[in-house]
Structure formats: structure tokens, C-alpha cells
Protein backbone atom coordinates (compact mmCIF):
# COMPACT_ATOMS: atom_id res chain seq x y z
CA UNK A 1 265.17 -45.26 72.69
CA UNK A 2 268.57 -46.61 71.39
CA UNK A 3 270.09 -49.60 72.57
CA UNK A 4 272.92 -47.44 74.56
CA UNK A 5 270.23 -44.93 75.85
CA UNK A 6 268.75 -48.03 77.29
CA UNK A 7 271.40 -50.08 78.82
CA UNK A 8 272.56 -46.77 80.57
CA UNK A 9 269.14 -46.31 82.06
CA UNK A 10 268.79 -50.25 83.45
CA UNK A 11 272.53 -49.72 84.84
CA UNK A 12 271.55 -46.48 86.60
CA UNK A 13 268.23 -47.76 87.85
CA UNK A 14 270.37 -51.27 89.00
CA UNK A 15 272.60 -49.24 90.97
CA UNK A 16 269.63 -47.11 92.58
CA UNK A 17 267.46 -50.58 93.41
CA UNK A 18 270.76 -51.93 94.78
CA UNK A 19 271.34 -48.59 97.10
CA UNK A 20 267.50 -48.84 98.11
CA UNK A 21 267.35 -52.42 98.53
CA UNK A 22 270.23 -52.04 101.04
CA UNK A 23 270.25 -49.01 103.01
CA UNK A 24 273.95 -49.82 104.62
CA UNK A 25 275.24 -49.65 100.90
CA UNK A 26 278.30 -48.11 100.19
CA UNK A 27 277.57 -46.35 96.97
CA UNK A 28 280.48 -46.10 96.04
CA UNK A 29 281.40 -50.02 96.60
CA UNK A 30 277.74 -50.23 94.45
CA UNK A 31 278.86 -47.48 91.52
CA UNK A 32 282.83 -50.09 91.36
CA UNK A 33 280.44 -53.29 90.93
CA UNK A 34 278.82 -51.84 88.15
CA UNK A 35 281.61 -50.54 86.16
CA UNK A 36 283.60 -53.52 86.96
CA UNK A 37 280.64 -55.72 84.82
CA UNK A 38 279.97 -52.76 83.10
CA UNK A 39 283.93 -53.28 81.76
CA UNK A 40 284.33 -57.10 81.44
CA UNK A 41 281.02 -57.11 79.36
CA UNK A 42 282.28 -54.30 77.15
CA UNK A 43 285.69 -56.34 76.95
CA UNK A 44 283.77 -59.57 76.29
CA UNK A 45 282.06 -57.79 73.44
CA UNK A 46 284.72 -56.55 71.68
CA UNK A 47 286.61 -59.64 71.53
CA UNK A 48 288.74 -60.11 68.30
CA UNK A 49 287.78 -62.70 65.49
CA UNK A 50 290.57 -64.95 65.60
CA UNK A 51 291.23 -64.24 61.91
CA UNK A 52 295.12 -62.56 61.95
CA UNK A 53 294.21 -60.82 58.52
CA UNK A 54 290.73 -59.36 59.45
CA UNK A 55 290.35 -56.09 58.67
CA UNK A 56 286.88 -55.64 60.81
CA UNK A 57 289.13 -56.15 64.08
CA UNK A 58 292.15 -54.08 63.20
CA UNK A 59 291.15 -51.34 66.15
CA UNK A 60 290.70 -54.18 68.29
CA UNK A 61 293.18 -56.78 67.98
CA UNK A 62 295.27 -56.15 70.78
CA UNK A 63 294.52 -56.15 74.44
CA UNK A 64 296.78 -52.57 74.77
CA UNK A 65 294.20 -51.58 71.73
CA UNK A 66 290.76 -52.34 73.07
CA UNK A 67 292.26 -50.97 76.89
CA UNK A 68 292.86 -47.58 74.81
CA UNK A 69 289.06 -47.82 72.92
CA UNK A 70 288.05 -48.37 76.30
CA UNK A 71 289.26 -45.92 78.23
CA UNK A 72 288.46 -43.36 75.29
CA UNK A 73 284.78 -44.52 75.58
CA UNK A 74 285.00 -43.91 79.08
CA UNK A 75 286.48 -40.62 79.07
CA UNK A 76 283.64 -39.46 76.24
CA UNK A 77 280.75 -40.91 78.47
CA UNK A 78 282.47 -38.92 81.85
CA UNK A 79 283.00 -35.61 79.97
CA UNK A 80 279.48 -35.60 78.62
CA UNK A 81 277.98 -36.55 81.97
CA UNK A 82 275.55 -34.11 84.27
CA UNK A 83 277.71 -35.26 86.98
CA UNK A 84 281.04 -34.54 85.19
CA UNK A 85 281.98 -31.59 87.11
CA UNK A 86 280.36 -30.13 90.23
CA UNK A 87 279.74 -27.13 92.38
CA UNK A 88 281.95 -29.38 95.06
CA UNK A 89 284.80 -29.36 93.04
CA UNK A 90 288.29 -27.96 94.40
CA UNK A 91 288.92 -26.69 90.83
CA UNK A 92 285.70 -24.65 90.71
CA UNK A 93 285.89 -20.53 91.26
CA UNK A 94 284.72 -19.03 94.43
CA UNK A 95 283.34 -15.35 94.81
């Protein structure tokens, strides 16, 4: 199991534990909380060297430019998702 495989499983399991743990859980309050850490930890991660001229942290060596990495992460990992789209969606055909 990869390293991503198996932070995405502890995150998923966290968020189920919390849910059953507390039974008046908002799961949706639960789901924020763990992308909120989920995002300061990626942020924290991908902090920049401090070296102007490194080439390593070019994609990364703005805060507009690791917002953008993130949120095309984020995007990828939604879009390849089970729960990306649903029979409940508004957007889905009816016959």
C-alpha cells in the first residue's frame, strides 16, 4: 500500500470513528475538520526552501502557486472519487 493509499484510508476511517464515537455528529462539520488539517498539513508540507534561486521550489514558491497545486490536487482526488457524482444529483437524467 502506498503512502497516499494509506493516509486516505486513516483519514476516512478518522472521520468514521469520529461519526461513531459521537452519534450527534454533524458529518458534515466532521468531513470540514478533516479537510481543514487535511489542507494546512498539505500547505505545511509544501513549504518553499527559502533559497530565491532554487529550482526544486519553482512550482511552489508562491502562496497564489501552491493555492493553485492545491486546488488542482483537490479537483483530481474529487473527480476520481466513488462519491464524485451521484444518483441524487440535480444534473443527473431522469426517465
Amino acid at each position: 500500500m502506498t503512502e497516499l493509499n494509506r493516509a486516505l484510508q486513516e483519514v476516512v476511517e478518522l472521520g468514521n470513528r469520529l461519526l461513531e464515537e459521537d452519534p450527534e455528529a454533524d458529518s458534515w462539520d466532521v468531513a470540514s475538520g478533516l479537510l481543514a488539517g487535511a489542507v494546512h498539513f498539505w500547505l505545511y508540507s509544501r513549504q518553499p526552501c527559502g533559497d530565491p534561486l532554487c529550482e526544486s521550489c519553482t512550482d511552489i514558491d508562491t502562496a497564489e502557486k501552491r493555492l493553485r497545486m492545491l486546488m488542482d490536487e483537490t479537483r483530481q482526488s474529487a473527480e476520481e472519487s466513488e462519491y464524485f457524482h451521484t444518483p441524487s444529483d440535480a444534473n443527473v437524467g431522469r426517465a
